[in-house]
Protein backbone atom coordinates (compact mmCIF):
# COMPACT_ATOMS: atom_id res chain seq x y z
CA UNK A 1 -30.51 -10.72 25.01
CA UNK A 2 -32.75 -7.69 26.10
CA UNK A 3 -33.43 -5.46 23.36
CA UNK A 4 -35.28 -2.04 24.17
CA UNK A 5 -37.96 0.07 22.68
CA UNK A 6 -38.42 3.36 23.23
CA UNK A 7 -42.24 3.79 24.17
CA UNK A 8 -42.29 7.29 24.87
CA UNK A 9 -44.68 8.15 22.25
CA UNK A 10 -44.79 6.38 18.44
CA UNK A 11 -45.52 2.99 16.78
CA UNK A 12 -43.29 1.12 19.79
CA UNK A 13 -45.52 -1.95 19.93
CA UNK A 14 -45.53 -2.86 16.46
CA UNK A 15 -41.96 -3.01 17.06
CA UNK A 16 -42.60 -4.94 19.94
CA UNK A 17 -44.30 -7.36 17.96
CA UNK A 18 -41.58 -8.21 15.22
CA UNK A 19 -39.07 -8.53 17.84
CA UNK A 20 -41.47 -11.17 19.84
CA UNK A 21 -41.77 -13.02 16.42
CA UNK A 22 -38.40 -13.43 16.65
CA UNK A 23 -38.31 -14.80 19.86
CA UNK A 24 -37.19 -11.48 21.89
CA UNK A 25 -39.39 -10.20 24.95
CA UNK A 26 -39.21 -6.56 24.41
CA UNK A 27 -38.38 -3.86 26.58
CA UNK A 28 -40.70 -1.31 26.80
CA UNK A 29 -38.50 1.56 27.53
CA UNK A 30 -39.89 4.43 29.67
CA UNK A 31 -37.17 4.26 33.18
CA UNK A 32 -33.81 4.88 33.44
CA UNK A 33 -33.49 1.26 35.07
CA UNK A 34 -35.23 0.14 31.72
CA UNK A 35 -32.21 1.80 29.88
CA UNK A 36 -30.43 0.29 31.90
CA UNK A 37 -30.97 -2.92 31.69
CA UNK A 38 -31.05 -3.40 27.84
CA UNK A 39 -28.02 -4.66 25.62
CA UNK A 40 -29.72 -2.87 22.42
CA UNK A 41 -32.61 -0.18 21.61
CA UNK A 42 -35.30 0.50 18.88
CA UNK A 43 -36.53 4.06 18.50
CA UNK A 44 -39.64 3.75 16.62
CA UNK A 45 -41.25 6.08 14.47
CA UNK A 46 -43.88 8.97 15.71
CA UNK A 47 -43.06 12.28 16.20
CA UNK A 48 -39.49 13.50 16.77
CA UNK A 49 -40.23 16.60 18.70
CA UNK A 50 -42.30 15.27 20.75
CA UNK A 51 -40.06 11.86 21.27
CA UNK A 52 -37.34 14.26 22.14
CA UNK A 53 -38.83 16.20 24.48
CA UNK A 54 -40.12 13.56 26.45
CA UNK A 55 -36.76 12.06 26.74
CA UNK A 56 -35.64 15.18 28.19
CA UNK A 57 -38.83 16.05 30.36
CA UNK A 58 -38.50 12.36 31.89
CA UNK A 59 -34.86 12.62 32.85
CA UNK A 60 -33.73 9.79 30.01
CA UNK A 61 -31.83 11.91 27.64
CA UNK A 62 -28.98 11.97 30.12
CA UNK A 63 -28.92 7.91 31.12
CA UNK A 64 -29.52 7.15 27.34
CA UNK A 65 -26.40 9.04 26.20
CA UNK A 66 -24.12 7.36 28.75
CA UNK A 67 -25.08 4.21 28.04
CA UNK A 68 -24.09 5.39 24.07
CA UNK A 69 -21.29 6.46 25.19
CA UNK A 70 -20.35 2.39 26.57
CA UNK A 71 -21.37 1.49 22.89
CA UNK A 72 -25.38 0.65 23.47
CA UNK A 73 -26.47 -0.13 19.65
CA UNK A 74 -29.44 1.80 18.10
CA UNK A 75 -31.87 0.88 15.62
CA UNK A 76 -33.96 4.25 14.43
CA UNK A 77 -36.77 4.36 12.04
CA UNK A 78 -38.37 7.24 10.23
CA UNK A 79 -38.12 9.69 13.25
CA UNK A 80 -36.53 8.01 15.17
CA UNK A 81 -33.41 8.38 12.78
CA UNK A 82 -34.68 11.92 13.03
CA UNK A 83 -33.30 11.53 16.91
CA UNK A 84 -30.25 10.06 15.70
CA UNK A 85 -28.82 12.67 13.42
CA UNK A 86 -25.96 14.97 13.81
CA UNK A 87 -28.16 17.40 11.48
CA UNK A 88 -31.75 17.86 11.02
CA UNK A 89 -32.33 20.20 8.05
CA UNK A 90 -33.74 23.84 8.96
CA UNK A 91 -34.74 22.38 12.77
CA UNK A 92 -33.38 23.17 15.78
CA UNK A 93 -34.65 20.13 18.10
CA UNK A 94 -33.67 17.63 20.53
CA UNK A 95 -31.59 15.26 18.82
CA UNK A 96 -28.68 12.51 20.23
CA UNK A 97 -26.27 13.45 16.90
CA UNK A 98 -24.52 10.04 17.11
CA UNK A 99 -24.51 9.26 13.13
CA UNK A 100 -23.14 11.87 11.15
CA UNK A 101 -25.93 12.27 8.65
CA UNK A 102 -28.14 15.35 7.50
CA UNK A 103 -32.18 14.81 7.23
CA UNK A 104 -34.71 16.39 6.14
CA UNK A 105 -37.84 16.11 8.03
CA UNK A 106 -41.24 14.74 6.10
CA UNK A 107 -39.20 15.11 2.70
CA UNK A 108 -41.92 12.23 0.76
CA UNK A 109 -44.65 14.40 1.40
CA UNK A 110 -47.45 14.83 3.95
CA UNK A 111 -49.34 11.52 5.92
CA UNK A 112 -51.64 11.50 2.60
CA UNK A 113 -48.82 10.85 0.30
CA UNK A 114 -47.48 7.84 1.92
CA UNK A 115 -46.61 4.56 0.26
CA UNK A 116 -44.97 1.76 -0.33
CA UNK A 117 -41.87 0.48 -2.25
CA UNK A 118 -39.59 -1.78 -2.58
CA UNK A 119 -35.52 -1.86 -3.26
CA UNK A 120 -32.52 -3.35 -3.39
CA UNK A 121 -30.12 -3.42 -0.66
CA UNK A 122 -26.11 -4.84 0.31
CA UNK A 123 -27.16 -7.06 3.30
CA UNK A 124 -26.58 -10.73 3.27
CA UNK A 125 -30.34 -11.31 2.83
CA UNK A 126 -32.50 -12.66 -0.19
CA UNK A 127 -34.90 -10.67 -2.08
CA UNK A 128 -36.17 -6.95 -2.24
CA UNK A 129 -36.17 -4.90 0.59
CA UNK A 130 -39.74 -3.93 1.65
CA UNK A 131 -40.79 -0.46 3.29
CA UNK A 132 -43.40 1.91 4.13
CA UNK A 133 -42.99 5.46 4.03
CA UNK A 134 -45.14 7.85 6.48
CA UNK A 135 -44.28 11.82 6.36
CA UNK A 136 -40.93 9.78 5.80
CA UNK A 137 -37.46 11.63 6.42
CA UNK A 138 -34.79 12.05 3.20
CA UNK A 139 -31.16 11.13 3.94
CA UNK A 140 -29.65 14.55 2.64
CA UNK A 141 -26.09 13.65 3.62
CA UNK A 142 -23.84 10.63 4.92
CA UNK A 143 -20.20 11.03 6.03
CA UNK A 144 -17.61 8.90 4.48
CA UNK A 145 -18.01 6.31 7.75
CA UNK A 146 -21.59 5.79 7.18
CA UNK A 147 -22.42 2.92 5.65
CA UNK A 148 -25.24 3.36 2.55
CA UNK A 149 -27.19 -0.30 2.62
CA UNK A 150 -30.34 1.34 0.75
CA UNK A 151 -31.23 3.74 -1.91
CA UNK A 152 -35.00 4.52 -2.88
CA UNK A 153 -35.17 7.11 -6.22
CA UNK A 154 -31.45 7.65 -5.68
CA UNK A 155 -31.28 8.48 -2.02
CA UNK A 156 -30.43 6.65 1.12
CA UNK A 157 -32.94 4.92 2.97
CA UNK A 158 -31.21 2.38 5.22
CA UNK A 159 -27.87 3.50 6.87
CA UNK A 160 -25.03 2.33 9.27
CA UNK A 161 -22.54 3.93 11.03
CA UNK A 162 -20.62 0.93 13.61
CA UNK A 163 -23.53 -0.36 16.10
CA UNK A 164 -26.18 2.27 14.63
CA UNK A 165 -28.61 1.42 12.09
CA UNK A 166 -31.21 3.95 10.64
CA UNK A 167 -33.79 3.75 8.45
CA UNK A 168 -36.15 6.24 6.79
CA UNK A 169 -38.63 3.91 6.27
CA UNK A 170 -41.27 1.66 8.83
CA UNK A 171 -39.94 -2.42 7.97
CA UNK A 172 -42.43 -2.79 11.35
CA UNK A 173 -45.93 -2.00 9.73
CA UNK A 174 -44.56 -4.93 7.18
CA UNK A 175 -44.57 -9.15 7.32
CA UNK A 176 -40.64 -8.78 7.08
CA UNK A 177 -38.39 -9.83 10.02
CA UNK A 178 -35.49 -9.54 8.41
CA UNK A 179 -33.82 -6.01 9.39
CA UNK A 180 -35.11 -6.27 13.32
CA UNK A 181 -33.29 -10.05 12.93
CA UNK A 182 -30.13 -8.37 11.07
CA UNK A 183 -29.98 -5.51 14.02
CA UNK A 184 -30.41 -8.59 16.39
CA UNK A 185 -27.53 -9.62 14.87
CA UNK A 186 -25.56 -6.39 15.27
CA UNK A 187 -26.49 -6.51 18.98
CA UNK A 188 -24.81 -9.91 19.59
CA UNK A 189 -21.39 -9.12 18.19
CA UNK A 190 -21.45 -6.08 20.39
CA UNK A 191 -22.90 -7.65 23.21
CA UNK A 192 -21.15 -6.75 26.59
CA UNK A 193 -19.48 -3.57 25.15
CA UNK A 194 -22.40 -1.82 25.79
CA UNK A 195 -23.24 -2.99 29.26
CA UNK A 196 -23.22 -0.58 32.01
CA UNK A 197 -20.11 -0.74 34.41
CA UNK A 198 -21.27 -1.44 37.86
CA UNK A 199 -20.15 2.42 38.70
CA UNK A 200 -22.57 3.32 36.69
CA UNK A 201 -25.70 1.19 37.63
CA UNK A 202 -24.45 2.44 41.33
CA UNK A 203 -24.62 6.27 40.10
CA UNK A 204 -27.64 6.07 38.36
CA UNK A 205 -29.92 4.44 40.90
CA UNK A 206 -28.29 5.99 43.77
């Protein structure tokens, strides 16, 4: 299993760590072969503008969105769900709109109010969610498809929508494996579904 991150710009190699605790070499995503190549992808947090605009300035936003289209799964944090909204609140920015959820940009306050919490969540692991929240995003709206896994002060923090997974939080800058092992998880029982067709390999490298 090759699982991508994003290192465009962002907190990629902490990331990169978590997934190598788990036993995953990571991907350090900056090619269109290293799209490519990867049966799942991590977009870490940073800055969403300027995430975006790279992708677009380095000729990824177009390989990126066909492999989405052959069913690549995503895991976004903090911005990087930013990139992964159909809406960003009262923005107009790059963004791959492939869950259908509204955010608001650095809704928890400026990088001096950040914190800590911890909360509850549906997945089929023990204990209390832990997460820290940086000029963190707000989940203003889900659609009925997306899947609400975790609220902080009555509002979404961890979502799903099929192979996408989003998160307004960082579960990277904590000890906790457990989401980056649950998306592993997602990745396997989509594995191969997202796999570039060999017309497509062809295209892109040509």
């Amino acid at each position: 299993m090759k699982i991508g991150v994003l290192s465009l710009q962002g907190d990629f190699h902490k990331h990169g760590g978590h997934l190598g605790r788990l036993g995953i070499e990571a991907v350090y995503v900056r090619t269109r072969d290293d799209i490519l190549s990867i049966d799942g992808l991590i977009i870490p947090g940073g800055e969403s503008t300027t995430m975006g605009k790279l992708l677009v300035d380095f000729g990824l936003d177009i390989p990126l969105k066909q492999r989405l289209n052959l069913g690549l799964p995503v895991f976004g944090t903090c911005a990087g769900m930013i990139l992964m909204a159909k809406e960003i609140v009262g923005r107009k920015q790059f963004s791959l709109k492939i869950m259908d959820i509204s955010v608001e940009r650095n809704a928890y306050g400026r990088q001096i109010d950040s914190f800590e919490a911890e909360f509850e969540h549906t997945l089929p692991l023990q204990g209390l969610l832990h997460g820290v929240f940086i000029r963190a995003p707000r989940i203003a709206r889900v659609a009925p498809e997306v899947e609400i896994l975790a609220r902080f002060e009555n509002y979404p923090v961890l979502v799903r929508q099929g192979q996408y997974l989003a998160a307004s939080f960082h579960p990277e800058l904590t000890e906790n494996l457990e989401l980056h092992r649950y998306f592993l998880s997602m990745v396997e029982s989509t594995k191969g579904e997202g796999s570039p067709s060999p017309a497509l390999n062809a295209t892109e490298r040509s």
